[in-house]
N, C-alpha and C. Protein backbone atom coordinates (compact mmCIF):
# COMPACT_ATOMS: atom_id res chain seq x y z
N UNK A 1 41.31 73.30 -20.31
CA UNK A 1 42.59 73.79 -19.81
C UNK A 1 43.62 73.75 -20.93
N UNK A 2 44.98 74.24 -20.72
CA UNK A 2 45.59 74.25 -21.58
C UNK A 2 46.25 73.26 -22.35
N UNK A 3 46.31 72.74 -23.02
CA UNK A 3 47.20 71.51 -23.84
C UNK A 3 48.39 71.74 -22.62
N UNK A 4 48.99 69.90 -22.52
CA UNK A 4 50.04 69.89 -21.44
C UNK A 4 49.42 70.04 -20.41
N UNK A 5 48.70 70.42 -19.75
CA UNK A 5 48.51 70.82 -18.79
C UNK A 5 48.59 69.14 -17.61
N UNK A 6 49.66 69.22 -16.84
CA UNK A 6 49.06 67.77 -15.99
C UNK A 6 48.60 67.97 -14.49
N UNK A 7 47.38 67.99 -14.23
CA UNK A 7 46.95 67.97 -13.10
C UNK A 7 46.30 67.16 -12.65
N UNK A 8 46.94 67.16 -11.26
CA UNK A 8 46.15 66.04 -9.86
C UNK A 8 44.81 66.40 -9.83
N UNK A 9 44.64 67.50 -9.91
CA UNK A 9 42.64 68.25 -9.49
C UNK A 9 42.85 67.84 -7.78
N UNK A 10 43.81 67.69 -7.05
CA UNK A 10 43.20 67.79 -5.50
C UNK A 10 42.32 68.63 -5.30
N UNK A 11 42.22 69.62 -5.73
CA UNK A 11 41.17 70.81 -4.81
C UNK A 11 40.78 72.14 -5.93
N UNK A 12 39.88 72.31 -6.23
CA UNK A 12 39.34 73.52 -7.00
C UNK A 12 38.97 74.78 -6.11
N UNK A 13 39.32 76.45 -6.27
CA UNK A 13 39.02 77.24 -5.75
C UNK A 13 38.75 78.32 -6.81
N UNK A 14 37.50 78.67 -6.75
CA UNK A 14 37.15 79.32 -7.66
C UNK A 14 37.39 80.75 -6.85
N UNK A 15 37.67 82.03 -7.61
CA UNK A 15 38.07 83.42 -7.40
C UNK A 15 37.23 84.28 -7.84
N UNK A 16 37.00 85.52 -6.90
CA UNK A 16 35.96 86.61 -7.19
C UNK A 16 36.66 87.11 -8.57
N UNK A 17 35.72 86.93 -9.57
CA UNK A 17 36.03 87.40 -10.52
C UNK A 17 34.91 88.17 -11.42
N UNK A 18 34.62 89.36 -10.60
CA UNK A 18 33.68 90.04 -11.38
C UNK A 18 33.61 91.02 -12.69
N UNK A 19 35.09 90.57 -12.79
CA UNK A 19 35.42 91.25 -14.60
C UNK A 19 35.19 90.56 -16.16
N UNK A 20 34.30 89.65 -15.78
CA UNK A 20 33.50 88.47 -16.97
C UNK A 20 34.42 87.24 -17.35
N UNK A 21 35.47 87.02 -16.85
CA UNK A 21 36.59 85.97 -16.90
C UNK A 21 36.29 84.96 -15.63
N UNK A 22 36.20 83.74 -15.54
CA UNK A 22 36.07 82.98 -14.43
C UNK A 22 38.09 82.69 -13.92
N UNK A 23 37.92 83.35 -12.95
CA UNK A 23 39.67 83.09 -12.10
C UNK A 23 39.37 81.30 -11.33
N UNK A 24 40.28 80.92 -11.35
CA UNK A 24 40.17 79.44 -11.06
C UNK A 24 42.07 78.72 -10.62
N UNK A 25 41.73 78.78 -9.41
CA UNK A 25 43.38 78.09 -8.85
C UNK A 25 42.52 76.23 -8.67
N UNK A 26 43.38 75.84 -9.34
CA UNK A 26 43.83 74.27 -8.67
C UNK A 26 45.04 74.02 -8.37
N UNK A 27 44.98 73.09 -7.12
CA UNK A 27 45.35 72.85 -5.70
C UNK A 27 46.52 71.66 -6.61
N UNK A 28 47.66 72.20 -6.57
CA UNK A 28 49.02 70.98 -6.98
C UNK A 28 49.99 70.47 -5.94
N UNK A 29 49.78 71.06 -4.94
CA UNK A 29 51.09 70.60 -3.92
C UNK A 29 50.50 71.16 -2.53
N UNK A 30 50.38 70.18 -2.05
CA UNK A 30 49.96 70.33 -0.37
C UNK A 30 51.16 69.86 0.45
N UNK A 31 51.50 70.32 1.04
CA UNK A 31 52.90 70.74 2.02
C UNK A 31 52.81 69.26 3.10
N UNK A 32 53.49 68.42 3.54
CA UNK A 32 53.46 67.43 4.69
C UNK A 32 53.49 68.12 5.85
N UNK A 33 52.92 68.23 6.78
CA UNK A 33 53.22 68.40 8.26
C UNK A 33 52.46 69.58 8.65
N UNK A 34 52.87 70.34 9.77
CA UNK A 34 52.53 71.40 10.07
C UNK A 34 52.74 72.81 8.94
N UNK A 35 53.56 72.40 8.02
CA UNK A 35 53.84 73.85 7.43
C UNK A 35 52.62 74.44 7.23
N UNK A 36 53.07 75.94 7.25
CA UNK A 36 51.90 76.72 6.78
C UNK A 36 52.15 77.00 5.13
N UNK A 37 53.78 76.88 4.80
CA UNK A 37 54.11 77.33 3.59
C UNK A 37 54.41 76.07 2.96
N UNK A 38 54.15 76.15 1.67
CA UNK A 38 55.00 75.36 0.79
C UNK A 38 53.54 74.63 -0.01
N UNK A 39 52.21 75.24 0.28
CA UNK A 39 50.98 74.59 -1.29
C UNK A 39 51.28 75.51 -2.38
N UNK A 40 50.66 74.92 -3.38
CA UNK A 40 50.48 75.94 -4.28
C UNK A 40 49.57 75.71 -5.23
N UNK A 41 49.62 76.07 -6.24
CA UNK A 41 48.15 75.42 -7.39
C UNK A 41 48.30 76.27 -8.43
N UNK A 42 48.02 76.18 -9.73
CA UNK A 42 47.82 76.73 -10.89
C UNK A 42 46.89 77.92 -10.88
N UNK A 43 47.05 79.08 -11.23
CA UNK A 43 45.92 79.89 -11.08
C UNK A 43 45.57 80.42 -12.62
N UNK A 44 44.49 79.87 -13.26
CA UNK A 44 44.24 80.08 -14.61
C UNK A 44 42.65 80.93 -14.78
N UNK A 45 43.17 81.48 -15.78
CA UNK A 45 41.89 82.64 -15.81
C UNK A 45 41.17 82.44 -17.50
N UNK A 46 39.99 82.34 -17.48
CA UNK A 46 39.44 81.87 -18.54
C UNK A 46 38.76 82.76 -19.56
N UNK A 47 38.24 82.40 -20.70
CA UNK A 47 38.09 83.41 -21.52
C UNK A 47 36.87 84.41 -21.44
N UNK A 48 35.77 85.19 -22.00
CA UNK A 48 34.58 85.64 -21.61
C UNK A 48 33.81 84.93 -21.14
N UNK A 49 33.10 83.98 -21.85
CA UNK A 49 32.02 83.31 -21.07
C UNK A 49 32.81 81.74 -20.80
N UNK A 50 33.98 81.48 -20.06
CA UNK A 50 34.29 80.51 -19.24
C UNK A 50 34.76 79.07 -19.87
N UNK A 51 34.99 79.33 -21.11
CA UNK A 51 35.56 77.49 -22.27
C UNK A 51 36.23 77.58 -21.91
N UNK A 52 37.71 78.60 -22.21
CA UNK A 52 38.99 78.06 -22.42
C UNK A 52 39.51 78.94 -21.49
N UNK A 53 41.10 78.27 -20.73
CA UNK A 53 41.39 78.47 -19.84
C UNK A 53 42.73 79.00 -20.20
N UNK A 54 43.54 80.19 -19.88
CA UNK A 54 45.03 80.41 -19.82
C UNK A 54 45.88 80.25 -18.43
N UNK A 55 46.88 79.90 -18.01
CA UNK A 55 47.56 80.33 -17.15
C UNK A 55 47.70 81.36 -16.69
N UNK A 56 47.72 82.24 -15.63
CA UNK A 56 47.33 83.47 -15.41
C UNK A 56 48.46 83.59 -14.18
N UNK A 57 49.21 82.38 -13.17
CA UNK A 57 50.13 82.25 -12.51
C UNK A 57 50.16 80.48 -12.24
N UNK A 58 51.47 80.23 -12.72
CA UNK A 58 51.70 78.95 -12.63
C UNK A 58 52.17 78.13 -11.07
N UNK A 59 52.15 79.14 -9.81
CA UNK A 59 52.38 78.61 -8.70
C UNK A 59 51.58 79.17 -7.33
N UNK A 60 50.68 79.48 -7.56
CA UNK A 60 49.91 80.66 -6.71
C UNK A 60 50.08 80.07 -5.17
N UNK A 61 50.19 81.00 -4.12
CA UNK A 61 50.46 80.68 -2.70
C UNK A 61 49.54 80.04 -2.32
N UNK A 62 49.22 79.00 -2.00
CA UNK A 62 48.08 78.99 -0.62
C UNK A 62 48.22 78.34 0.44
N UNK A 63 46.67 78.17 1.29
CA UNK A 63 47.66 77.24 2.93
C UNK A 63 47.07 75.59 2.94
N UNK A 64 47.22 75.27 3.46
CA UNK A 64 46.21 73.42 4.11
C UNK A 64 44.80 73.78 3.85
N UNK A 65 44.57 74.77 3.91
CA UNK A 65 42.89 74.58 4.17
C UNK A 65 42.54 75.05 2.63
N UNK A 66 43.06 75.61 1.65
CA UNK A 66 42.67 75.94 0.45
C UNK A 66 42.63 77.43 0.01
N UNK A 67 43.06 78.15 1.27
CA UNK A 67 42.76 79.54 1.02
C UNK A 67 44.07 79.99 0.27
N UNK A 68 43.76 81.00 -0.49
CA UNK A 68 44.29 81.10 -1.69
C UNK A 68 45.16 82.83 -1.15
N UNK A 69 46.11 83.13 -1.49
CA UNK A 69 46.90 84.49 -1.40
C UNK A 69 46.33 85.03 -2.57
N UNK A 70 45.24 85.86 -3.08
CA UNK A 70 44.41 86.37 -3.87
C UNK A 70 43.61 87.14 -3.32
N UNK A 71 43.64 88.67 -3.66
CA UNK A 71 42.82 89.20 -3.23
C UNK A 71 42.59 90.47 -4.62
N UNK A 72 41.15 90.85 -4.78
CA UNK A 72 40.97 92.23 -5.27
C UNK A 72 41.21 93.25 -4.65
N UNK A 73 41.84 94.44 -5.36
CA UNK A 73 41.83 95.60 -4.79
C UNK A 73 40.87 96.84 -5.09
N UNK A 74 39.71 96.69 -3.71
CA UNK A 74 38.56 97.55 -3.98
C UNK A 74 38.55 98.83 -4.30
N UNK A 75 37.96 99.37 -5.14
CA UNK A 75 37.40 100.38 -6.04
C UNK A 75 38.54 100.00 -7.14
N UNK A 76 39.39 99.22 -6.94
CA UNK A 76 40.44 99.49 -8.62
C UNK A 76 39.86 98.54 -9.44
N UNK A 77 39.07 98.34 -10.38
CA UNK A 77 38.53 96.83 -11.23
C UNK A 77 40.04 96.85 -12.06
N UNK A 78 39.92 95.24 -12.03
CA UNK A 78 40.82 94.74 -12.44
C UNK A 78 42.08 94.72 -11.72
N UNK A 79 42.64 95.28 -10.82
CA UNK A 79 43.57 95.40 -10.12
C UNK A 79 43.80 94.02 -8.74
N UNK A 80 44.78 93.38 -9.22
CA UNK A 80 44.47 91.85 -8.25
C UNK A 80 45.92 92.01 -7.82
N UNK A 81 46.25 91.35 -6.33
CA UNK A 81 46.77 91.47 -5.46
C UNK A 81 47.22 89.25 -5.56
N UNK A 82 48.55 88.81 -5.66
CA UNK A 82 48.97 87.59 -5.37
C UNK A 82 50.37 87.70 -4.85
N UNK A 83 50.18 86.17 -3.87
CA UNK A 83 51.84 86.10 -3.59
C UNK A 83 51.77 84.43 -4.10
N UNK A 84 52.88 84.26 -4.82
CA UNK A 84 53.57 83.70 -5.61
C UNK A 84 54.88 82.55 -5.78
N UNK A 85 54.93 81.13 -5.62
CA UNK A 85 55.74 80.26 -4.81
C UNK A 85 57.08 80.71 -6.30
N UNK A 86 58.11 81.30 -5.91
CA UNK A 86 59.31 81.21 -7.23
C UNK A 86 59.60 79.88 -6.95
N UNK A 87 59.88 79.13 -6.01
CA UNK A 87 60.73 77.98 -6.31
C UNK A 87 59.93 77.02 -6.14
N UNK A 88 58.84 76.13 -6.83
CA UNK A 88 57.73 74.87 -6.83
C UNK A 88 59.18 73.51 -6.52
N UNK A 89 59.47 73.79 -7.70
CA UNK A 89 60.37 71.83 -8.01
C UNK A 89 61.46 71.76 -6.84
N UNK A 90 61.68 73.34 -6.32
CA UNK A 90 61.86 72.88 -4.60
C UNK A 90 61.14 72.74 -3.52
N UNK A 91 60.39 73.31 -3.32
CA UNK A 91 59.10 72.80 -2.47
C UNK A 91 58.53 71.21 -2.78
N UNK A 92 58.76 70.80 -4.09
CA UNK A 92 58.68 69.39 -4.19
C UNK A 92 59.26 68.38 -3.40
N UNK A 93 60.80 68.90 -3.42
CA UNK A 93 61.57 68.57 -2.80
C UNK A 93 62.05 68.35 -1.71
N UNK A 94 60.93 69.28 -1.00
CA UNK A 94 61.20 69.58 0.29
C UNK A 94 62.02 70.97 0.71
N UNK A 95 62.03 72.22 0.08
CA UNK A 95 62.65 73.21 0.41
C UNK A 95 61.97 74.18 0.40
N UNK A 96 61.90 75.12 1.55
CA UNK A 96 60.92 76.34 1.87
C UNK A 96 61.19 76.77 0.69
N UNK A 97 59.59 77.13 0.76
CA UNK A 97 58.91 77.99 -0.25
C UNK A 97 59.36 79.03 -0.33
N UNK A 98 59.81 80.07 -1.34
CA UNK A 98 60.33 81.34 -1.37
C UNK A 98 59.38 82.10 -2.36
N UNK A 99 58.57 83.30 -1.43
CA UNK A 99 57.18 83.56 -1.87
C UNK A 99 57.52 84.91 -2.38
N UNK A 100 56.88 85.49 -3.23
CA UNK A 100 56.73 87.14 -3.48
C UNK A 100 55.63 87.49 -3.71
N UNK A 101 55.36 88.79 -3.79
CA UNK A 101 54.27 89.51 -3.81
C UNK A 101 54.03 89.81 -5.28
N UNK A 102 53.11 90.21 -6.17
CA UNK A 102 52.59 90.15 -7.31
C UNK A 102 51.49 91.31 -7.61
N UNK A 103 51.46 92.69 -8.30
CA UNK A 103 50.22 92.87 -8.62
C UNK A 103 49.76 92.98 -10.00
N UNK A 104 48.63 93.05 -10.33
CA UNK A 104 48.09 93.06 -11.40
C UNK A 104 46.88 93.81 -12.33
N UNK A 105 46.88 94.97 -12.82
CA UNK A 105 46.43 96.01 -13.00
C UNK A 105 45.57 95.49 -14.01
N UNK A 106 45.51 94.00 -14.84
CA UNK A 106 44.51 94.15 -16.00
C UNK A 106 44.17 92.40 -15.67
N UNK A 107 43.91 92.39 -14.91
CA UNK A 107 42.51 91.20 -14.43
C UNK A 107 43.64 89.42 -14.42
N UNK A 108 44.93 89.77 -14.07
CA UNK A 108 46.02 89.01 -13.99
C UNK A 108 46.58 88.35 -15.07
N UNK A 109 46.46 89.70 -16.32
CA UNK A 109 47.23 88.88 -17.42
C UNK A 109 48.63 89.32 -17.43
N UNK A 110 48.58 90.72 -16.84
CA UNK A 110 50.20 90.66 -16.60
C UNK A 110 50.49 90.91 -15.05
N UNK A 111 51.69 90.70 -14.67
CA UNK A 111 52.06 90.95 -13.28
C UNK A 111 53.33 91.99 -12.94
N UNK A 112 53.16 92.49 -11.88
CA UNK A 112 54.38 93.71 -11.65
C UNK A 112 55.19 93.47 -10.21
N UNK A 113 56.09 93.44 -9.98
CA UNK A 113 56.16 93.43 -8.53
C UNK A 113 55.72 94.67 -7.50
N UNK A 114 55.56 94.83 -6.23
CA UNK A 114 55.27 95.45 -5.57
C UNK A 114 56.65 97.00 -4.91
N UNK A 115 56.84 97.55 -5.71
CA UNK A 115 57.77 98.43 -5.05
C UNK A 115 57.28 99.73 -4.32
N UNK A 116 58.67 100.04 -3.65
CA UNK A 116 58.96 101.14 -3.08
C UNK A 116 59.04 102.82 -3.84
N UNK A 117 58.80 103.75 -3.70
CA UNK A 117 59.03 104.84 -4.57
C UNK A 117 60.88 104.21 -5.04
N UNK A 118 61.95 103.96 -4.31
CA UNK A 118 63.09 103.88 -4.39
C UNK A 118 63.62 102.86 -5.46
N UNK A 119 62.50 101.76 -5.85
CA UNK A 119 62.20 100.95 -6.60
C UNK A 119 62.64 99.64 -5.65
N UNK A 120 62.93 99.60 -4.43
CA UNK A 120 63.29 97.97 -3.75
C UNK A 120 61.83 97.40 -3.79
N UNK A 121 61.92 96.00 -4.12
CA UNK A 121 60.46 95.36 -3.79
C UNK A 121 60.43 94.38 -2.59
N UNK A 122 58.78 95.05 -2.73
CA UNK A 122 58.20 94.64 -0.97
C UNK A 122 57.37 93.39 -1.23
N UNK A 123 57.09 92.56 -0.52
CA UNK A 123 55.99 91.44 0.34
C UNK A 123 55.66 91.47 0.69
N UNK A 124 53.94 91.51 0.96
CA UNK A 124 53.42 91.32 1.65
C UNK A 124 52.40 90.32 2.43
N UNK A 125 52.10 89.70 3.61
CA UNK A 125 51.54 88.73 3.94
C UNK A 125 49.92 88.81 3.93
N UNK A 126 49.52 87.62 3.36
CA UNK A 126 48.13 87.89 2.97
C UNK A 126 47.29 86.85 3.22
N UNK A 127 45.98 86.64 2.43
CA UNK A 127 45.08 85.66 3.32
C UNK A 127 45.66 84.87 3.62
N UNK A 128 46.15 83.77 3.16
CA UNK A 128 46.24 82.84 3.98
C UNK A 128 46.76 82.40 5.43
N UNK A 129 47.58 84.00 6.14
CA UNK A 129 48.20 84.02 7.19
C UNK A 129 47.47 85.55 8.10
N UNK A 130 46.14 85.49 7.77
CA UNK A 130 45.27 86.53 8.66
C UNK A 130 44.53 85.82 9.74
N UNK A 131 44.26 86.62 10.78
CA UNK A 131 43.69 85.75 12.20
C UNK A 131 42.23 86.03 11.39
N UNK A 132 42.01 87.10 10.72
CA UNK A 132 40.19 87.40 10.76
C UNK A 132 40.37 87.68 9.10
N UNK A 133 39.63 86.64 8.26
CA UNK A 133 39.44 86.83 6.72
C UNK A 133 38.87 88.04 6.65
N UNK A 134 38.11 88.78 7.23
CA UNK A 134 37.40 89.88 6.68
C UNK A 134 38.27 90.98 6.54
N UNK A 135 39.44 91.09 6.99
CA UNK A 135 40.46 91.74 6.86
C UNK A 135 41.03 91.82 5.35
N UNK A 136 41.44 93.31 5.06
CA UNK A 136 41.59 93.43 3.48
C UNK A 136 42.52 94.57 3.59
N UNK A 137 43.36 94.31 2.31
CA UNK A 137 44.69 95.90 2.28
C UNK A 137 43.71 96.85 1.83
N UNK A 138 42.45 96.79 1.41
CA UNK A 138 41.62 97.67 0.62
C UNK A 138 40.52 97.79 1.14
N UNK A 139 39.94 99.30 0.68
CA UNK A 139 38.44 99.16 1.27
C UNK A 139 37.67 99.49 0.18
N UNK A 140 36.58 99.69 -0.33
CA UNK A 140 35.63 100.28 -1.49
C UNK A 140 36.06 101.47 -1.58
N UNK A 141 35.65 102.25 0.05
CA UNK A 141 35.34 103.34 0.51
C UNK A 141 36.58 104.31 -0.10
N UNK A 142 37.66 103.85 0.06
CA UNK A 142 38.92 104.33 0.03
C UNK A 142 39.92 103.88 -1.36
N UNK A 143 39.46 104.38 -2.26
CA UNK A 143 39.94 103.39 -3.52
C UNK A 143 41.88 103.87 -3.47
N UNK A 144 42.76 102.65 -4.20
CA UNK A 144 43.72 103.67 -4.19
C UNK A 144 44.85 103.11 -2.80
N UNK A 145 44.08 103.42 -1.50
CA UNK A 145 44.93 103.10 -0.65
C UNK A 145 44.83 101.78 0.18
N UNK A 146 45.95 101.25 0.28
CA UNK A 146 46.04 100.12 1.16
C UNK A 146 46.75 100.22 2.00
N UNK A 147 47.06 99.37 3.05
CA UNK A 147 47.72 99.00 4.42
C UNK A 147 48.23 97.17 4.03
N UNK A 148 49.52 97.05 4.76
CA UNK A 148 50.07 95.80 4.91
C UNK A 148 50.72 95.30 5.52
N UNK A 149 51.27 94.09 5.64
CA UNK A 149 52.28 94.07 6.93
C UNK A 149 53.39 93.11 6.15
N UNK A 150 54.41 93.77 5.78
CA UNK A 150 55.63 92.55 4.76
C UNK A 150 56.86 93.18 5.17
N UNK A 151 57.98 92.78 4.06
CA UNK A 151 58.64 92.78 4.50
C UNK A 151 60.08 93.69 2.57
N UNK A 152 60.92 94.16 2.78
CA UNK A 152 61.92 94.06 1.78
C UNK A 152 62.61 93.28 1.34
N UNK A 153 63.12 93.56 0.70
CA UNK A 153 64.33 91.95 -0.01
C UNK A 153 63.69 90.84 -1.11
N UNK A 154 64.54 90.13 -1.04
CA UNK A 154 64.07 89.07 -2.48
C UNK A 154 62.83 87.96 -2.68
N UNK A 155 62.73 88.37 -0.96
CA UNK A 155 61.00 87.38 -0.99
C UNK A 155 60.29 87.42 0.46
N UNK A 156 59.45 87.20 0.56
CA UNK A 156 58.80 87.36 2.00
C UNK A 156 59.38 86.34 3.22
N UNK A 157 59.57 87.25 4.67
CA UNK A 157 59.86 86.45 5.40
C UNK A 157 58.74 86.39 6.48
N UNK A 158 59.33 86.18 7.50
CA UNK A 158 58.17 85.67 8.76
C UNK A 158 57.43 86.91 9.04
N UNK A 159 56.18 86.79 9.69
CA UNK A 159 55.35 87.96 9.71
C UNK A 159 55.83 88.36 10.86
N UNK A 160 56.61 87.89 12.10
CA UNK A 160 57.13 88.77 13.36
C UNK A 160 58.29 89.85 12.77
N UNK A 161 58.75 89.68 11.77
CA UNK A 161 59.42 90.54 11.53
C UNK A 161 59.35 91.73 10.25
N UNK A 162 58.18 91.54 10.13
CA UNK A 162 57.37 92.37 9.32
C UNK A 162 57.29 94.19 9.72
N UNK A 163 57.14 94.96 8.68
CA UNK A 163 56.96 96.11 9.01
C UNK A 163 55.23 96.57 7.97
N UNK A 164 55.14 98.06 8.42
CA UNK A 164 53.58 98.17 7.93
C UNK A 164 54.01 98.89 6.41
N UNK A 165 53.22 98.89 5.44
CA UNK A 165 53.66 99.55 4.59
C UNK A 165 52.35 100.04 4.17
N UNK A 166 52.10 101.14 3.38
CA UNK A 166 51.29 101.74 2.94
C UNK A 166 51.21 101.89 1.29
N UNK A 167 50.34 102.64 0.46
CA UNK A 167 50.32 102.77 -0.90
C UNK A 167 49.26 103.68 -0.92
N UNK A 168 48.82 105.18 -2.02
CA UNK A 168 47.79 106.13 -1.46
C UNK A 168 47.97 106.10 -3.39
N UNK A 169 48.28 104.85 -3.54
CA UNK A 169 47.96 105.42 -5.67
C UNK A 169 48.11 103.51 -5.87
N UNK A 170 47.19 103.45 -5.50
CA UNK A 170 47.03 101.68 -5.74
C UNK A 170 47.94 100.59 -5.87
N UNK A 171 48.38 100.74 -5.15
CA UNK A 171 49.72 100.21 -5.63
C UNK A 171 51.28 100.06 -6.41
N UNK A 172 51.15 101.28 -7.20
CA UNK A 172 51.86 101.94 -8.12
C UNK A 172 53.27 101.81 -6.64
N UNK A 173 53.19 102.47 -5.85
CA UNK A 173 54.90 102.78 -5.17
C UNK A 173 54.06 102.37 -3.72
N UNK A 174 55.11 101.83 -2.78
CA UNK A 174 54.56 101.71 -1.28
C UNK A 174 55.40 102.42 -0.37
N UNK A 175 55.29 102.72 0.64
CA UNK A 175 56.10 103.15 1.46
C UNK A 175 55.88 102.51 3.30
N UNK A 176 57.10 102.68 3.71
CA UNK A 176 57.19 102.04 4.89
C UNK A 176 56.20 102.94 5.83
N UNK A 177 55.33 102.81 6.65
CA UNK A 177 54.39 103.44 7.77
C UNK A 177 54.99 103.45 9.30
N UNK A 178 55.08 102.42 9.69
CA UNK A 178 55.80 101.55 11.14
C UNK A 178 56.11 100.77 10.91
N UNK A 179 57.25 100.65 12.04
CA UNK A 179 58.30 99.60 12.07
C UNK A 179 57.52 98.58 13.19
N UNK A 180 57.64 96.99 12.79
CA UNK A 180 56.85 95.82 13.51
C UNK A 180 55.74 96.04 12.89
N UNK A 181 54.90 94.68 12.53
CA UNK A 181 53.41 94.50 12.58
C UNK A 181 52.68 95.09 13.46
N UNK A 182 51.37 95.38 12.84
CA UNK A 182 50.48 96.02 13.43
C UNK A 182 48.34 95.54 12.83
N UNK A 183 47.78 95.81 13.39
CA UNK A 183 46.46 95.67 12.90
C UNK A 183 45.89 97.27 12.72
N UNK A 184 44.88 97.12 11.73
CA UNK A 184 44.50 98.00 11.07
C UNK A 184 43.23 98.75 11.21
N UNK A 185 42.69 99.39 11.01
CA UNK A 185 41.78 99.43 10.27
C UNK A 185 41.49 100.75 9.81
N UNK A 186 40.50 100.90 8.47
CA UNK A 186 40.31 102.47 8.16
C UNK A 186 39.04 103.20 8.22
N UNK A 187 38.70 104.05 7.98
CA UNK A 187 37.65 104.68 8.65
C UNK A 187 37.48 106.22 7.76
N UNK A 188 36.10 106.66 7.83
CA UNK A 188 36.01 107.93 7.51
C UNK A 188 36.94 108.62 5.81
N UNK A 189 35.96 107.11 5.04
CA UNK A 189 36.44 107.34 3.40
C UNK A 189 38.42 106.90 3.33
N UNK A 190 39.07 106.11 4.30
CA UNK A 190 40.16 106.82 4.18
C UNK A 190 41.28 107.79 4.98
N UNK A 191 40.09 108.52 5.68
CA UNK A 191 41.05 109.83 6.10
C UNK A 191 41.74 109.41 7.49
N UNK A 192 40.65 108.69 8.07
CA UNK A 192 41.44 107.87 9.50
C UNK A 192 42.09 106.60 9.11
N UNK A 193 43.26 106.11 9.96
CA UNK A 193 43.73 105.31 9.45
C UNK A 193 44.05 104.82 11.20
N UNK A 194 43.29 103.55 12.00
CA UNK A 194 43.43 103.40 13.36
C UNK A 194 44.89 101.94 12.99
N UNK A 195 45.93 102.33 14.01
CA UNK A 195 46.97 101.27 14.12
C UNK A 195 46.94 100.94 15.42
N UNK A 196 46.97 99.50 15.92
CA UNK A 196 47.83 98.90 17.11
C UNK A 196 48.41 98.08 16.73
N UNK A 197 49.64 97.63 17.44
CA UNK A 197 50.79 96.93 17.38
C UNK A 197 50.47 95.59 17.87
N UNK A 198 50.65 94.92 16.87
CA UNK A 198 50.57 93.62 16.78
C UNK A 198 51.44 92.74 17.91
């Protein structure tokens, strides 16, 4: 790991990383109580064959159980999907977590935020707050486009007040779909796109 680096090691989660780099979050801050928000962990991505390790996001989201806000976006290689704690040394503290959305077009060495054609950036809520893991903004089938359920403004808020947003160029610009959460799914390469209201 990196010189400096001080870690507890509570919990190791290793990440699909089928672009020859091993992705690797450890677990730094587990939340007291019921929260769902406020873990987080180092998310460091390592070199070709797996010695040396860089920082790749220094606060990565996750929940109690270890699941990590990380996801690939299918058919795009290299294209990774995180939400992101901005404020840790308050969450230390005891102050909600204030999360954003993150993407990453070259295997998470750099990061972009998630915008709108208009340029406002969006949030979106992700594993760690899905009823069914098999659920994904992406499909193989359908490279390019995703589905989500977040929100505008300076960081993500509660998922009841979430709207759906869409993207048909990988993420590059999103746009609003429906207003309120909804469940998904896609179908037929893409071309169907089934919604009910959450």
């Amino acid at each position: 790991f990196p010189k400096g680096q001080q870690l507890t090691r509570q919990g190791y989660t290793v990440l699909e990383s089928p672009m020859g780099s091993v992705l690797l979050n450890v677990l730094l801050r587990t939340a007291r109580g019921t929260s769902k928000r406020g873990n987080y962990g180092i998310l460091f991505k390592s070199n070709y064959n797996g010695t040396f390790y860089q920082v790749a996001d220094p606060a990565i989201h996750q929940n109690a159980l270890g699941y990590v806000d990380f996801e690939r976006l299918e058919g795009l290689p290299g294209a990774v999907f995180i939400n992101t704690v901005l404020n840790p040394m308050g969450v230390r503290r005891g102050d909600p977590a204030r999360i954003v959305s993150r993407l990453s077009y070259n295997d998470g060495v750099d990061w972009q935020p998630l915008r709108t054609a208009g340029g406002d950036a969006i949030h979106l809520h992700a594993f760690t707050e899905r009823l069914d893991p098999a659920d994904a903004f992406s499909r193989a089938a359908a490279p390019g486009l995703m589905l989500g359920v977040g929100n505008g403004g300076a960081q993500l808020t509660a998922y009841a007040y979430g709207n759906m947003y869409v993207t048909h160029n990988g993420g590059a610009t999103w746009d609003l779909l429906v207003k309120h959460p909804h469940y998904w799914e896609l179908g037929g390469r893409g071309a169907l796109a089934v919604l009910c209201e959450d």
